[in-house]
Protein backbone atom coordinates (compact mmCIF):
# COMPACT_ATOMS: atom_id res chain seq x y z
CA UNK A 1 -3.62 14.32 19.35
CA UNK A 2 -6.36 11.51 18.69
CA UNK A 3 -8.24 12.11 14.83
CA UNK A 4 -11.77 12.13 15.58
CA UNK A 5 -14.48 12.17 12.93
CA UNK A 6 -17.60 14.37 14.31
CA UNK A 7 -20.94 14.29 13.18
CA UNK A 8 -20.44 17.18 11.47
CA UNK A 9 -17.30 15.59 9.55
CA UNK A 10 -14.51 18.21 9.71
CA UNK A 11 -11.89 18.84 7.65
CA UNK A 12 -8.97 19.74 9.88
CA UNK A 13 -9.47 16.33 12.09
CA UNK A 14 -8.73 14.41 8.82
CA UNK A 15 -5.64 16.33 7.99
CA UNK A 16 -2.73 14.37 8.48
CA UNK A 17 -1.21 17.48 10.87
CA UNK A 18 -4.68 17.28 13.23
CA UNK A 19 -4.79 21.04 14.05
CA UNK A 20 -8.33 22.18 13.62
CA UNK A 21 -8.99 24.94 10.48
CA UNK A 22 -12.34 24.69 9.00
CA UNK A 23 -15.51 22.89 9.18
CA UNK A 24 -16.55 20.96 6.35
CA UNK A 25 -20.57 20.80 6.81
CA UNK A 26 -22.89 18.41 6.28
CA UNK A 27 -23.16 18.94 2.55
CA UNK A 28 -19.36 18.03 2.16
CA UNK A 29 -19.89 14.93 4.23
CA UNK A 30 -22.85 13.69 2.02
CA UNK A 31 -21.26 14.45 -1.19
CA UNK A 32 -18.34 12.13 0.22
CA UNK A 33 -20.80 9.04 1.33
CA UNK A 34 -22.27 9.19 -2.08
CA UNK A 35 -18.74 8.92 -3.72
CA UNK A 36 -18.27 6.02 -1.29
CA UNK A 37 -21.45 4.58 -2.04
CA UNK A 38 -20.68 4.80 -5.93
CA UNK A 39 -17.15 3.07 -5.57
CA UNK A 40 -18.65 0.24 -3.81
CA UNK A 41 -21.45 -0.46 -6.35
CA UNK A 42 -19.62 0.42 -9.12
CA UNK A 43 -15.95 -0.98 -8.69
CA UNK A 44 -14.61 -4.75 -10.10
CA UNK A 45 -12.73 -6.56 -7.67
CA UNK A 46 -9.70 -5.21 -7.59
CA UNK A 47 -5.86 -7.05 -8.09
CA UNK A 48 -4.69 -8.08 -4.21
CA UNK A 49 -1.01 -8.24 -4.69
CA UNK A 50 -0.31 -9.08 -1.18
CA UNK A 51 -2.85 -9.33 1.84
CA UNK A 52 -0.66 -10.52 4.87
CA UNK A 53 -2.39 -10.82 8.31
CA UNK A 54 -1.57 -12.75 11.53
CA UNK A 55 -4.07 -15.95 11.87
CA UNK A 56 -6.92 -15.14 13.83
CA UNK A 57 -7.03 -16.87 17.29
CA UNK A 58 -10.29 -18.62 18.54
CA UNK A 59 -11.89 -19.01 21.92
CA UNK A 60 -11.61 -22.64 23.55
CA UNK A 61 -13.89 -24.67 21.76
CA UNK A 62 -15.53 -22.30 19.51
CA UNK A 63 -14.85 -20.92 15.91
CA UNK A 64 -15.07 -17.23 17.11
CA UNK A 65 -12.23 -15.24 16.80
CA UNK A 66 -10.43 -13.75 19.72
CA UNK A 67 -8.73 -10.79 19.45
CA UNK A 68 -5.14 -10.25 20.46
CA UNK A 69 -6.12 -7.41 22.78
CA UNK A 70 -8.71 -4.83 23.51
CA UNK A 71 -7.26 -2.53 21.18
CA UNK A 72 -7.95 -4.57 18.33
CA UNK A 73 -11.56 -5.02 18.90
CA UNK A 74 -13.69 -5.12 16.12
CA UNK A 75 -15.29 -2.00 17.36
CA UNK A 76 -11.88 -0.14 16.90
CA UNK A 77 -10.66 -2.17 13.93
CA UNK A 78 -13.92 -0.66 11.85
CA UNK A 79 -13.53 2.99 13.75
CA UNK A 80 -9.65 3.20 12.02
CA UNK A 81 -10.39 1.61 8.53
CA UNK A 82 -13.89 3.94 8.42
CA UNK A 83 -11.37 6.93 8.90
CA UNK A 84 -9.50 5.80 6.30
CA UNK A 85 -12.35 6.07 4.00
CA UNK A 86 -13.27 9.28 4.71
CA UNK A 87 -9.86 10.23 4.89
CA UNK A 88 -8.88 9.40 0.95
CA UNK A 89 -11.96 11.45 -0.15
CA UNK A 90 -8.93 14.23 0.06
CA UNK A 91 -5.81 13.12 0.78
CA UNK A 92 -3.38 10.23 -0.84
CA UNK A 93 -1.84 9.13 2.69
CA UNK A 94 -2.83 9.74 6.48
CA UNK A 95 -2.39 7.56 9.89
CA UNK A 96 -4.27 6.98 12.80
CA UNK A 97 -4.67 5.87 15.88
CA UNK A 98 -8.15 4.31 17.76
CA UNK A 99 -7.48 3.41 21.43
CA UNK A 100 -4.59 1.85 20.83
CA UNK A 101 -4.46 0.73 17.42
CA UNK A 102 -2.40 2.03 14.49
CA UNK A 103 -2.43 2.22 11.14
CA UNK A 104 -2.28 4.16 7.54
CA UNK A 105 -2.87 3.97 4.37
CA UNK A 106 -1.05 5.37 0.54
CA UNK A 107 -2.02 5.74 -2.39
CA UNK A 108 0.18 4.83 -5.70
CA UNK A 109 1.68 7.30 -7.64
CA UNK A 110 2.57 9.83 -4.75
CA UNK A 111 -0.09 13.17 -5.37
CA UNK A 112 -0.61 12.68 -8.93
CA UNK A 113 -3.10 10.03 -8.38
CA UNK A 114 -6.55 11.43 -8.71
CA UNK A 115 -8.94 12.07 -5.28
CA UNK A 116 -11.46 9.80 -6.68
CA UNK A 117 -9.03 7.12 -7.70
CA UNK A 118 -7.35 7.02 -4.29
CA UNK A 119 -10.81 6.69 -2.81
CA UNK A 120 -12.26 3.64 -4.57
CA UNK A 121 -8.96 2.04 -3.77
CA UNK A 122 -8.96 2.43 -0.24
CA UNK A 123 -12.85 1.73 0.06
CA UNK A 124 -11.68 -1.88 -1.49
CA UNK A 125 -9.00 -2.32 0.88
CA UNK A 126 -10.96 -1.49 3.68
CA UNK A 127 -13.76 -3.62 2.48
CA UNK A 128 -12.13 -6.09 1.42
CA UNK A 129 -10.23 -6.39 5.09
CA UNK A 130 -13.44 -6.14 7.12
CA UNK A 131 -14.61 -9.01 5.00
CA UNK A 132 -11.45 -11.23 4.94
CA UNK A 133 -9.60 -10.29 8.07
CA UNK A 134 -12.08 -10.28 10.92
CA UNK A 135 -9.56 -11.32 14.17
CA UNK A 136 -6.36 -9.79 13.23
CA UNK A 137 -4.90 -7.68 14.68
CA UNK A 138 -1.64 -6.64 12.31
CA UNK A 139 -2.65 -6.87 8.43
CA UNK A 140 -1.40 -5.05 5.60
CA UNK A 141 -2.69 -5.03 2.49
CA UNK A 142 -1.06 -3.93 -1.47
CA UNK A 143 -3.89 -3.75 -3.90
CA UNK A 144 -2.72 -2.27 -7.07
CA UNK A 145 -3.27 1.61 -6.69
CA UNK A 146 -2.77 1.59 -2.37
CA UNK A 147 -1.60 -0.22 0.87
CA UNK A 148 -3.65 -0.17 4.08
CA UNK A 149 -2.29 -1.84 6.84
CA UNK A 150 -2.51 -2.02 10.55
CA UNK A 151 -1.05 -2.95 13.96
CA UNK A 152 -1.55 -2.78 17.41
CA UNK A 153 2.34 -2.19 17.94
CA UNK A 154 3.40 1.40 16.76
CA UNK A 155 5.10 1.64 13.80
CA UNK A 156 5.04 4.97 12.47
CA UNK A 157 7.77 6.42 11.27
CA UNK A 158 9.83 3.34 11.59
CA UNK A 159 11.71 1.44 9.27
CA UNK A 160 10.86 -1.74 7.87
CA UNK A 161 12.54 -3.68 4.96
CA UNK A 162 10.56 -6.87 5.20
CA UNK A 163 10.26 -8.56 1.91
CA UNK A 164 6.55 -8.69 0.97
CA UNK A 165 6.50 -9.33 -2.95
CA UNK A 166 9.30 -10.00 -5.47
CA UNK A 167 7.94 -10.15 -9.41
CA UNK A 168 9.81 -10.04 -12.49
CA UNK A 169 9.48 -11.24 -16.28
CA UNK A 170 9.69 -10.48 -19.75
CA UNK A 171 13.26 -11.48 -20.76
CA UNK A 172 15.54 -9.11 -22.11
CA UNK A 173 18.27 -10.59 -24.13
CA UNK A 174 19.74 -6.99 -25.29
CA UNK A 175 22.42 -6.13 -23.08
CA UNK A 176 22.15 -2.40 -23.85
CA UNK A 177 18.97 -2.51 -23.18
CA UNK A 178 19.34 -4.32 -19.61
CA UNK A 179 22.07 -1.87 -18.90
CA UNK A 180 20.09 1.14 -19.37
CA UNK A 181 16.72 -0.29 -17.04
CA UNK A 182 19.97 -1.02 -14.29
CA UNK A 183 21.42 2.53 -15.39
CA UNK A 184 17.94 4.09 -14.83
CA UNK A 185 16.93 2.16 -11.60
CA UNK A 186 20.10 3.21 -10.14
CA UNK A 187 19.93 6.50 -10.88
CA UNK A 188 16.38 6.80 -9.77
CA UNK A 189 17.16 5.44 -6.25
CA UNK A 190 20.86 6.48 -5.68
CA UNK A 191 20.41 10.07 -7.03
CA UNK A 192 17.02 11.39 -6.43
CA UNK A 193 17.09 11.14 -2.99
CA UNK A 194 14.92 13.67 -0.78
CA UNK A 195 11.22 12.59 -1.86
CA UNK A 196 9.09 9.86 -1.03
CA UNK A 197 7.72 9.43 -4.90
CA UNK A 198 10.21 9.30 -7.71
CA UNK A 199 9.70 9.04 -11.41
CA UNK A 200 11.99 8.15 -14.18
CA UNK A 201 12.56 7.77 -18.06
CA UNK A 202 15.11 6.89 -19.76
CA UNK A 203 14.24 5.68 -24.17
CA UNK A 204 11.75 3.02 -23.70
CA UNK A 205 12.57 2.40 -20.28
CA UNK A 206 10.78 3.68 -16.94
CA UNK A 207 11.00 3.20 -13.61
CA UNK A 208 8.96 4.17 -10.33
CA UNK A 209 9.90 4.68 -6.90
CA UNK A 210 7.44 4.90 -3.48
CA UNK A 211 8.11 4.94 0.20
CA UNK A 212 5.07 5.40 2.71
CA UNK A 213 5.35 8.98 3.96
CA UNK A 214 5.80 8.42 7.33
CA UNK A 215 9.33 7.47 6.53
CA UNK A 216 12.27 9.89 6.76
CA UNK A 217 14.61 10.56 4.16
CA UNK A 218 17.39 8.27 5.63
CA UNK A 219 15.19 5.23 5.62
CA UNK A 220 12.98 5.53 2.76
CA UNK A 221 16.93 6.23 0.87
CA UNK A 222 17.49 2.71 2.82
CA UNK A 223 14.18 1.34 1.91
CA UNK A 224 14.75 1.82 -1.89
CA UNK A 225 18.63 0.54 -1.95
CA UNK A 226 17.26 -2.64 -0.54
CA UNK A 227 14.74 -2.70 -3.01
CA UNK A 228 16.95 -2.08 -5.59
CA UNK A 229 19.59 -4.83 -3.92
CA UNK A 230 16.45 -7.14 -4.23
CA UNK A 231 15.84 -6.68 -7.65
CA UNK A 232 19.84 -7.05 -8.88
CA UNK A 233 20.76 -10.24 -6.67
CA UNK A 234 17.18 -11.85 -8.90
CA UNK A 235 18.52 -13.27 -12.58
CA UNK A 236 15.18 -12.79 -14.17
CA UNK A 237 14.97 -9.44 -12.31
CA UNK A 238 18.10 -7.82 -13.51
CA UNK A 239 17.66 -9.19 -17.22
CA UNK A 240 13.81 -8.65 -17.49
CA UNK A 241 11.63 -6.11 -19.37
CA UNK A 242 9.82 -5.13 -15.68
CA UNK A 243 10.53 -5.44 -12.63
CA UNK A 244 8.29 -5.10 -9.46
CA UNK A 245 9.71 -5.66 -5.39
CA UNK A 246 7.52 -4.48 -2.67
CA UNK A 247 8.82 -4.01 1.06
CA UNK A 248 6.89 -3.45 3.84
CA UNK A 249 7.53 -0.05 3.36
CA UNK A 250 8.86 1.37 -0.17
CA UNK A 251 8.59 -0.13 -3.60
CA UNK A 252 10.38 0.09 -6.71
CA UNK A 253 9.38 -1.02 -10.16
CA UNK A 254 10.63 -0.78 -13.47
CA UNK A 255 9.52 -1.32 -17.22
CA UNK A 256 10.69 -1.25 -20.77
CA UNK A 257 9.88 -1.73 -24.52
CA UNK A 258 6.05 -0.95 -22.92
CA UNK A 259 5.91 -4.20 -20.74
CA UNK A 260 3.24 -3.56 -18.38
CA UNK A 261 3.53 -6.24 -16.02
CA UNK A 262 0.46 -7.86 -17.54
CA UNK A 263 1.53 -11.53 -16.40
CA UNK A 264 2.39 -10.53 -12.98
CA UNK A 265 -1.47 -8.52 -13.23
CA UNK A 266 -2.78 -12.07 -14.49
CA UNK A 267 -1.11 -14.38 -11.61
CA UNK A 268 -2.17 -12.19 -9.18
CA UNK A 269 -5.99 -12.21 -10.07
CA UNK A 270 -6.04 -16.01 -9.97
CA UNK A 271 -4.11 -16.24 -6.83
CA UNK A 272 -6.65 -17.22 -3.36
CA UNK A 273 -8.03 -14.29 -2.39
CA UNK A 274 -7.85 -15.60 1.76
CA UNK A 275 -4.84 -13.96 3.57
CA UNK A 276 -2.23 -15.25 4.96
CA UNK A 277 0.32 -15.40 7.37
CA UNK A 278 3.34 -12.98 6.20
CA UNK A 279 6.75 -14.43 4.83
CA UNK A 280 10.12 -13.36 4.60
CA UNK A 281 10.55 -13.61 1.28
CA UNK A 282 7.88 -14.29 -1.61
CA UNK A 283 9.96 -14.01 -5.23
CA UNK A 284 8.38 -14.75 -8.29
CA UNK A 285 9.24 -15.17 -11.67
CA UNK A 286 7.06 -14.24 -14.83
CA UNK A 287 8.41 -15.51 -18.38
């Protein structure tokens, strides 16, 4: 079943099950454009930690882009990412599909993350990729509090292990304390299997794990032990105060002593801001 978004805006069409409960109303739907309209006059730029699309093709002698196929038109490119907007005014993830084309979006921190929160992140992602990304047809992009990402090619509910970011820093040169962060991310990924958002503490040290919810339990477990594989084979990685590796669909991060990540938070906001064609593999290091 297709997710439609009627004049009316209702409810049920934006629930990530599609089955039709309750109308919204108009009032609901206004009180949701003026959110959106706050976020975008209100927000900074936000921190792009990756923005990976396919180069844009152009027609014969011209510098407009040609799309891939019809079902990444621009017409249905700004249909999906609109229904993502209006679809993070309630809930933290949802997919859809416009004629063709795929794609969802997640918000950090699994349902604890605020409505309004989730919102102003995705309304920067989406504007930010109807901006920068005009002509692609697969893009995904990790801002710091969501991931949007689409695709012509289904790919719900399958698994994906590509290696989109690798950061670490912050040397530790305690091995107690290097063997409880290892202790903790272990324990984190190896035994709280089952959910899709996992949270850990252990003294000063704490760790976060996320898998997009379209994943099942087998492969967001297989997701994560990657992750965590990632993250051990790294020298700076296993000996560092935090720890960040994002996949294409999971990500697990760890900190200690309070180490926020603040030099991965600086490189990232002086990075280009144009996107680019994805990688393998992009590891970096953070002293």
């Amino acid at each position: 079943m297709k997710n439609k978004i009627s004049d009316s805006c209702r409810w049920s069409e934006l629930a990530p099950d599609g089955h039709l409960e309750k109308t919204v109303g108009t009032y609901l739907y206004l009180l949701v454009v003026a959110a959106v309209f706050l976020v975008t006059n209100l927000s900074v730029d936000p921190l792009v930690y990756y923005h990976y699309c396919w180069e844009p093709k152009y027609s014969p002698g011209t510098r407009q882009p040609k799309y891939f196929s019809a079902s990444c038109s621009e017409s249905n490119v700004n249909s999906l990412l609109n229904l993502f907007v209006k679809s993070a005014a309630f809930y933290t993830y949802n997919n859809f599909t416009v004629n063709g084309l795929y794609g969802l979006y997640q918000c950090s921190g699994g349902d604890d993350i605020s409505s309004g929160d989730c919102l102003s992140c995705v309304d920067q992602a989406v504007r930010r990729l109807q901006s920068h990304s005009v002509g692609a047809c697969n893009c995904a992009l990790q801002l710091e509090s969501c991931l949007v990402k689409y695709d012509n090619v289904m790919f719900f509910g399958l698994p994906d292990k590509t290696a989109m970011l690798t950061y670490c820093g912050g040397r530790s040169y305690n091995l107690d304390e290097s063997t409880l962060i290892n202790e903790l991310v272990s324990s984190l990924v190896v035994g709280s299997s089952g959910s899709s958002y996992r949270t850990g503490t252990s003294g000063e040290a704490q760790a976060v794990a996320q898998c997009t919810k379209d994943l099942n339990e087998s492969d967001c477990q297989d997701c994560l032990t990657e992750a965590m594989q990632r993250l051990k084979r790294m020298p700076i990685c296993s000996t560092g105060t935090w720890g960040d590796v994002y996949l294409a669909k999971c990500y697990l991060g760890y900190s200690s002593r309070g180490a926020t990540g603040q030099e991965m938070k600086k490189s990232v906001a002086a990075k280009p801001k144009q996107p680019v064609i994805p990688r393998l593999d992009i590891t970096r290091a953070a002293d």
